[in-house]
PDB file of N, CA and C in Angstrom:
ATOM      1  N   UNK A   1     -24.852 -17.056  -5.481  1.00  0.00           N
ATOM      2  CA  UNK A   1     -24.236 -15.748  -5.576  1.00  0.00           C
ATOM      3  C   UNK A   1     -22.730 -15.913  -5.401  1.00  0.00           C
ATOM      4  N   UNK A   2     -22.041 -15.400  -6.159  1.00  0.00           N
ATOM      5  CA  UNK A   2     -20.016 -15.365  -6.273  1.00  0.00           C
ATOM      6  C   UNK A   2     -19.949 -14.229  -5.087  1.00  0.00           C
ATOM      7  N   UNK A   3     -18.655 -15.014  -4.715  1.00  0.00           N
ATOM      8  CA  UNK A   3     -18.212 -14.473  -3.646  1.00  0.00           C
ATOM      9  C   UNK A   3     -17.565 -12.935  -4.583  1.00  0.00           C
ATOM     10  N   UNK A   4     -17.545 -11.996  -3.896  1.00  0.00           N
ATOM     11  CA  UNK A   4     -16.299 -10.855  -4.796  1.00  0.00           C
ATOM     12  C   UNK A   4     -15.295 -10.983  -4.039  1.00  0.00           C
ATOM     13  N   UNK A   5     -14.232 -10.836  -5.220  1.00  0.00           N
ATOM     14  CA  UNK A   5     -12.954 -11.507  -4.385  1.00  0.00           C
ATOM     15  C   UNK A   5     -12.035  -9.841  -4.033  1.00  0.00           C
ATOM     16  N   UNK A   6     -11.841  -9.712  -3.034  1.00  0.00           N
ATOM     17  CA  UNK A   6     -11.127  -8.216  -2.499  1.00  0.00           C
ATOM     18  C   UNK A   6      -9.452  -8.128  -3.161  1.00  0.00           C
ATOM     19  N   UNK A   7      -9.177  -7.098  -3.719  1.00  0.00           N
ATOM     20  CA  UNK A   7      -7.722  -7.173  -4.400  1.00  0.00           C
ATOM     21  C   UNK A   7      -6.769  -7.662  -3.385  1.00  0.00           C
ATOM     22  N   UNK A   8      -5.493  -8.182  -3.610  1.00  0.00           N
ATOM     23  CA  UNK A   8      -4.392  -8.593  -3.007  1.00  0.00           C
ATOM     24  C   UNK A   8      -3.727  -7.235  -3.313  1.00  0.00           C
ATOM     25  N   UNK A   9      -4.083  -6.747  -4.304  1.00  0.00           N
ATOM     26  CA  UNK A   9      -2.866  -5.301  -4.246  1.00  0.00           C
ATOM     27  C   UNK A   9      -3.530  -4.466  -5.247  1.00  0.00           C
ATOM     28  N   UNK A  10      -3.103  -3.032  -4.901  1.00  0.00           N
ATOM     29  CA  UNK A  10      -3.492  -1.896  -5.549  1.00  0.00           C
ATOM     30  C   UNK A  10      -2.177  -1.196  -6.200  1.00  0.00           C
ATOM     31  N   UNK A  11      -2.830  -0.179  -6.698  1.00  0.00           N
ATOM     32  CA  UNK A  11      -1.939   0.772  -7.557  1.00  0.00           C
ATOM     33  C   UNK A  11      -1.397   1.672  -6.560  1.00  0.00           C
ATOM     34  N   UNK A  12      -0.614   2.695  -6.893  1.00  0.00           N
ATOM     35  CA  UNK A  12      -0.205   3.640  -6.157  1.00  0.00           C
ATOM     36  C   UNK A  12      -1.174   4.845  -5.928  1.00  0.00           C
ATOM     37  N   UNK A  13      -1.990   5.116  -7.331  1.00  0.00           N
ATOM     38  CA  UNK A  13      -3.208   6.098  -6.820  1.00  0.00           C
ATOM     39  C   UNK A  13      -4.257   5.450  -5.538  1.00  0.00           C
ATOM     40  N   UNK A  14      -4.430   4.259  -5.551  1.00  0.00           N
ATOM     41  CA  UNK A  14      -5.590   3.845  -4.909  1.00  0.00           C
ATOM     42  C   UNK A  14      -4.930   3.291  -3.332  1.00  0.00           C
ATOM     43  N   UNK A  15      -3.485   3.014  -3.306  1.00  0.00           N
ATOM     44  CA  UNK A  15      -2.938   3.343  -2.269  1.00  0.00           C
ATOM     45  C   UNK A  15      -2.956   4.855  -1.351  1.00  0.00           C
ATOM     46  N   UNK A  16      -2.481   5.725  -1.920  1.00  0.00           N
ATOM     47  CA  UNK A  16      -2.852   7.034  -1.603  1.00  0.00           C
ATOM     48  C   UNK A  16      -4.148   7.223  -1.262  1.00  0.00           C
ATOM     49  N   UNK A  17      -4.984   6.838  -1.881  1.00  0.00           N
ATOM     50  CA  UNK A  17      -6.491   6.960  -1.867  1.00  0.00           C
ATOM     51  C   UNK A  17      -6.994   6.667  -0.348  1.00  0.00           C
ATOM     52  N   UNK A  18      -6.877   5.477  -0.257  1.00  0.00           N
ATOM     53  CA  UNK A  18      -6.490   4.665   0.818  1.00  0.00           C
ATOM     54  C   UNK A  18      -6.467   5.564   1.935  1.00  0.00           C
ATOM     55  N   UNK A  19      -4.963   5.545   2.329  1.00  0.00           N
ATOM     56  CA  UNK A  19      -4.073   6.130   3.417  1.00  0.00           C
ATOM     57  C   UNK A  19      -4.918   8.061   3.051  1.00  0.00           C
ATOM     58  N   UNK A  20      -4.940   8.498   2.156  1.00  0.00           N
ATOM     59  CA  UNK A  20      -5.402  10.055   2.372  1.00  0.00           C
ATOM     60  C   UNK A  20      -4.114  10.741   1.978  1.00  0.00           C
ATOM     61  N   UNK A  21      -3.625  10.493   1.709  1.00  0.00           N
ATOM     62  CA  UNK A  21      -1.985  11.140   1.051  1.00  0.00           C
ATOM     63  C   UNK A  21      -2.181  11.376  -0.490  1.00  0.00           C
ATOM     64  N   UNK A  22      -0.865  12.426  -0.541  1.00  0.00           N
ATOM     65  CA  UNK A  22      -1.197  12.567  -2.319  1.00  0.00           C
ATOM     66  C   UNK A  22      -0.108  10.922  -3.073  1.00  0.00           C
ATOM     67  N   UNK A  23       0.253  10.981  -4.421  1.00  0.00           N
ATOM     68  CA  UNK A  23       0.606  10.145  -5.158  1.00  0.00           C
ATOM     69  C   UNK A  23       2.030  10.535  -4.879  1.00  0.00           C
ATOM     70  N   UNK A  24       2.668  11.511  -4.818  1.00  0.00           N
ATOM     71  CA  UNK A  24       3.972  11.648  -4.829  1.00  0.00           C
ATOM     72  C   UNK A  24       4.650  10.794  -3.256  1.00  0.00           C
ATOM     73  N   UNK A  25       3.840  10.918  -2.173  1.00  0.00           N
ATOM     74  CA  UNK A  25       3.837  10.692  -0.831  1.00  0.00           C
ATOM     75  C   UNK A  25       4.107   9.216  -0.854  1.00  0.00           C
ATOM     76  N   UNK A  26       3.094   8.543  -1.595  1.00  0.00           N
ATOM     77  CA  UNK A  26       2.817   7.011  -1.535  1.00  0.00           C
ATOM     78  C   UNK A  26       4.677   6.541  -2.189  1.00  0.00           C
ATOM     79  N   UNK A  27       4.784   7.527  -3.426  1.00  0.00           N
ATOM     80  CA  UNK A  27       6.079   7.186  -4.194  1.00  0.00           C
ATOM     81  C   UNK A  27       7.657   7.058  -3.313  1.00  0.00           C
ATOM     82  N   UNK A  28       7.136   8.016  -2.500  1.00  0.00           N
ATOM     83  CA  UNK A  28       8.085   8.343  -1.316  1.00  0.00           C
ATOM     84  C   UNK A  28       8.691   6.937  -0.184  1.00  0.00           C
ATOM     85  N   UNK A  29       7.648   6.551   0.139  1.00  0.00           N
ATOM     86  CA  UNK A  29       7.192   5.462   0.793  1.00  0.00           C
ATOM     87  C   UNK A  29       7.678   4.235   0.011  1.00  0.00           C
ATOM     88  N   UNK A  30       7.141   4.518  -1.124  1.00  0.00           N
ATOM     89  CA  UNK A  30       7.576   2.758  -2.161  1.00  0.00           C
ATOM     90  C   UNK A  30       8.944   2.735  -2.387  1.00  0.00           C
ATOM     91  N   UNK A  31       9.704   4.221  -1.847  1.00  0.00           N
ATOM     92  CA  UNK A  31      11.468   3.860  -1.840  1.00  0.00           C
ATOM     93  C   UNK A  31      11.814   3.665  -0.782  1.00  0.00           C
ATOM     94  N   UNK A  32      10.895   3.204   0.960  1.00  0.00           N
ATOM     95  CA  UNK A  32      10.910   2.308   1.633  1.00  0.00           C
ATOM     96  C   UNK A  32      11.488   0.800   1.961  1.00  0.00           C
ATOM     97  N   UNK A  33      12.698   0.382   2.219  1.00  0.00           N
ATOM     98  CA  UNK A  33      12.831  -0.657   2.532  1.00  0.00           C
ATOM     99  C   UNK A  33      11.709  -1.118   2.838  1.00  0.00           C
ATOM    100  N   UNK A  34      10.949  -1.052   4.280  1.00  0.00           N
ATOM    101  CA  UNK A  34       9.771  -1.391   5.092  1.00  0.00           C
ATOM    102  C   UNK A  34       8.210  -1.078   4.428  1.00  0.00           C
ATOM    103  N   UNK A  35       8.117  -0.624   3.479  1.00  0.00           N
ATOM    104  CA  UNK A  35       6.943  -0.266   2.589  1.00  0.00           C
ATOM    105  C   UNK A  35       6.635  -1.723   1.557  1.00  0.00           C
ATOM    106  N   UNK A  36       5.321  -2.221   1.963  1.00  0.00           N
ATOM    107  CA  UNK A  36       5.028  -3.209   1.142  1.00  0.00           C
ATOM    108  C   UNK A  36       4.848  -3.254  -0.395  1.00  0.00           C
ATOM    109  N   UNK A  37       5.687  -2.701  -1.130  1.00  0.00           N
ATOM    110  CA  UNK A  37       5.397  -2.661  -2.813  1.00  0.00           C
ATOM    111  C   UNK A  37       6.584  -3.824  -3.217  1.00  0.00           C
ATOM    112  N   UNK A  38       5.698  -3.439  -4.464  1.00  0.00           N
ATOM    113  CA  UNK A  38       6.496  -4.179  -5.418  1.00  0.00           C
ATOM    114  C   UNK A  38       6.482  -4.579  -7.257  1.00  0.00           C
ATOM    115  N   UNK A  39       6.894  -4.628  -7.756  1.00  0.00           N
ATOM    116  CA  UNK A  39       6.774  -4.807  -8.966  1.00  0.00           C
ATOM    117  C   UNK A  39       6.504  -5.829 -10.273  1.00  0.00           C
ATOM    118  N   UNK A  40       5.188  -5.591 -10.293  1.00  0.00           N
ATOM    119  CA  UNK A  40       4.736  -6.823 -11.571  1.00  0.00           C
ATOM    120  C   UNK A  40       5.012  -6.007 -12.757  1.00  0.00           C
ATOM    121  N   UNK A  41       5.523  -6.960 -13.806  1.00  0.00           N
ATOM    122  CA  UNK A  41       6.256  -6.062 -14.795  1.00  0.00           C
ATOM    123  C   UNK A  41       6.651  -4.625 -15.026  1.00  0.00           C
ATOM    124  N   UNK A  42       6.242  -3.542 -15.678  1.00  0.00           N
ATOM    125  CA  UNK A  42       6.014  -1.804 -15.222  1.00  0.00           C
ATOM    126  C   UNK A  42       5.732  -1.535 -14.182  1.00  0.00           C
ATOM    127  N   UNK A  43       4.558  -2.290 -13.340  1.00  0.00           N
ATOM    128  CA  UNK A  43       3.532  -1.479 -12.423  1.00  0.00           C
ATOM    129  C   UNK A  43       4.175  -2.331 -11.185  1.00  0.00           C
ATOM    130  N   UNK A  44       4.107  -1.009 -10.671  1.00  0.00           N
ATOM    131  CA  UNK A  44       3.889  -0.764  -8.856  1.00  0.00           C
ATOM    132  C   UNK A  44       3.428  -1.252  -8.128  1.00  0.00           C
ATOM    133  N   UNK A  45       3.127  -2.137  -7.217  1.00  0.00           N
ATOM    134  CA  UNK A  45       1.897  -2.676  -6.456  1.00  0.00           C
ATOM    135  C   UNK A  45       2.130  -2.043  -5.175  1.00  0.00           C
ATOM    136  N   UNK A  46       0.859  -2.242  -4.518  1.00  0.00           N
ATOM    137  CA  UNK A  46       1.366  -2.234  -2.797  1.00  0.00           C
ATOM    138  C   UNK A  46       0.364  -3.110  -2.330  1.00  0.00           C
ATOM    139  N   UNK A  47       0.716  -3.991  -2.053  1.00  0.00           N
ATOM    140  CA  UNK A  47       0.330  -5.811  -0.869  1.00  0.00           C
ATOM    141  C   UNK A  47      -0.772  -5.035   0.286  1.00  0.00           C
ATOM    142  N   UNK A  48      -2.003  -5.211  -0.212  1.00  0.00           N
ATOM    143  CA  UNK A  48      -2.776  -4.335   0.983  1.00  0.00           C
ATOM    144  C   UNK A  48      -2.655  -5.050   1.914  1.00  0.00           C
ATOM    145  N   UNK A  49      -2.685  -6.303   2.456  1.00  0.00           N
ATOM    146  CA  UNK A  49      -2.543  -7.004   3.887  1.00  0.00           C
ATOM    147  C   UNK A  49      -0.939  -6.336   4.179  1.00  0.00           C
ATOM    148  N   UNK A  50      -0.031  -6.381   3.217  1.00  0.00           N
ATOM    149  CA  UNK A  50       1.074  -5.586   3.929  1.00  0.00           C
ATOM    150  C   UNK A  50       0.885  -4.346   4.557  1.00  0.00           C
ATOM    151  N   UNK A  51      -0.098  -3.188   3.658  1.00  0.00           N
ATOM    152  CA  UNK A  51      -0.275  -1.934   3.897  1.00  0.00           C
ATOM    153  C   UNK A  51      -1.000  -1.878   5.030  1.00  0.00           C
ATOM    154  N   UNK A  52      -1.451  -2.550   5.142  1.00  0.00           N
ATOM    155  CA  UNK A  52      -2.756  -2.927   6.915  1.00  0.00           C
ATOM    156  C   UNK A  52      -1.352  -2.849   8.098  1.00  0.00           C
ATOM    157  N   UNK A  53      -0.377  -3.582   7.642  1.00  0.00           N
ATOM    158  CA  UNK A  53       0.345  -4.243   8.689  1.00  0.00           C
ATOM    159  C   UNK A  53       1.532  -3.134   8.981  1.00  0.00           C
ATOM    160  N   UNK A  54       1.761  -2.406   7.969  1.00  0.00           N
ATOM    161  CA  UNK A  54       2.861  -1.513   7.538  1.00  0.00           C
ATOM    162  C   UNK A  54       1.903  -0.255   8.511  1.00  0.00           C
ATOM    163  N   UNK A  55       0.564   0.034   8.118  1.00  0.00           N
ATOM    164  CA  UNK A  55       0.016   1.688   9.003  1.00  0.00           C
ATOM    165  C   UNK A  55       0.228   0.850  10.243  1.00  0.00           C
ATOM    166  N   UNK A  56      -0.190  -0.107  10.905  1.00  0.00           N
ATOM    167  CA  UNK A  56      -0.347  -0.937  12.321  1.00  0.00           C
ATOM    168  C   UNK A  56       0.907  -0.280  12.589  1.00  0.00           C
ATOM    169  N   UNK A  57       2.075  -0.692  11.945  1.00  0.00           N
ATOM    170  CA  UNK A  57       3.667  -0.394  12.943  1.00  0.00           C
ATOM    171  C   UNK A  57       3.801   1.315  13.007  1.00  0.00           C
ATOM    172  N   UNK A  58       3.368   2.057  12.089  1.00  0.00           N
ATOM    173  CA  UNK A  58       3.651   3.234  12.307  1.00  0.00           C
ATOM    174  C   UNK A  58       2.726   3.864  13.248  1.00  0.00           C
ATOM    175  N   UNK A  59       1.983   3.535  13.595  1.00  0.00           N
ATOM    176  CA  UNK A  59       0.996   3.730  15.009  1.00  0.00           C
ATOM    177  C   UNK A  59       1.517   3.357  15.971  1.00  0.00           C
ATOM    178  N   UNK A  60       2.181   1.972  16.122  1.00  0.00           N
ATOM    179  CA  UNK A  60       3.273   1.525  17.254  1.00  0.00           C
ATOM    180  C   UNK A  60       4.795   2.534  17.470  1.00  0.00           C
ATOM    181  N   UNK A  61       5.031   3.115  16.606  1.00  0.00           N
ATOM    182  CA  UNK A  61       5.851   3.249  16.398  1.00  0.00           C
ATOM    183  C   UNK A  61       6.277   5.090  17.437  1.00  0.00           C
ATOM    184  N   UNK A  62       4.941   5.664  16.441  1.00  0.00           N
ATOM    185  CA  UNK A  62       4.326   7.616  17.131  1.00  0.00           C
ATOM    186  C   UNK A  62       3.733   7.306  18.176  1.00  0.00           C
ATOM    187  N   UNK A  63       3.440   5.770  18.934  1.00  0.00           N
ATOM    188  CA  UNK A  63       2.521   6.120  20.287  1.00  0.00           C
ATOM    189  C   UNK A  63       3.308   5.886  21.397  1.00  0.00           C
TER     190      UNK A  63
END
């Protein structure tokens, strides 16, 4: 049986998706210095081990 391999990065809808925010919110965020995106040719990414690490600090951050 193949392992399934878990994405290294998502889109901006499935970021939102994610976190529970709308698409404009996530867009907001990706003009973030500190926001893990980035850009493969056209498209947007966001680095989900970044996005793990990125909600972690904003919990450190409001507590």
């Amino acid at each position: 049986m193949a392992d399934k391999l878990e994405p290294l990065a998502v889109s901006a809808a499935e970021a939102a998706r994610l976190l529970g925010v709308s698409r404009p919110t996530i867009y907001q965020y990706i003009g973030r210095a500190d926001f893990p995106s980035f850009k493969l040719g056209n498209r947007t990414l966001i680095y989900v081990d970044g996005l793990r690490e990125w909600v972690k600090r904003q919990t450190e951050v409001s507590a």
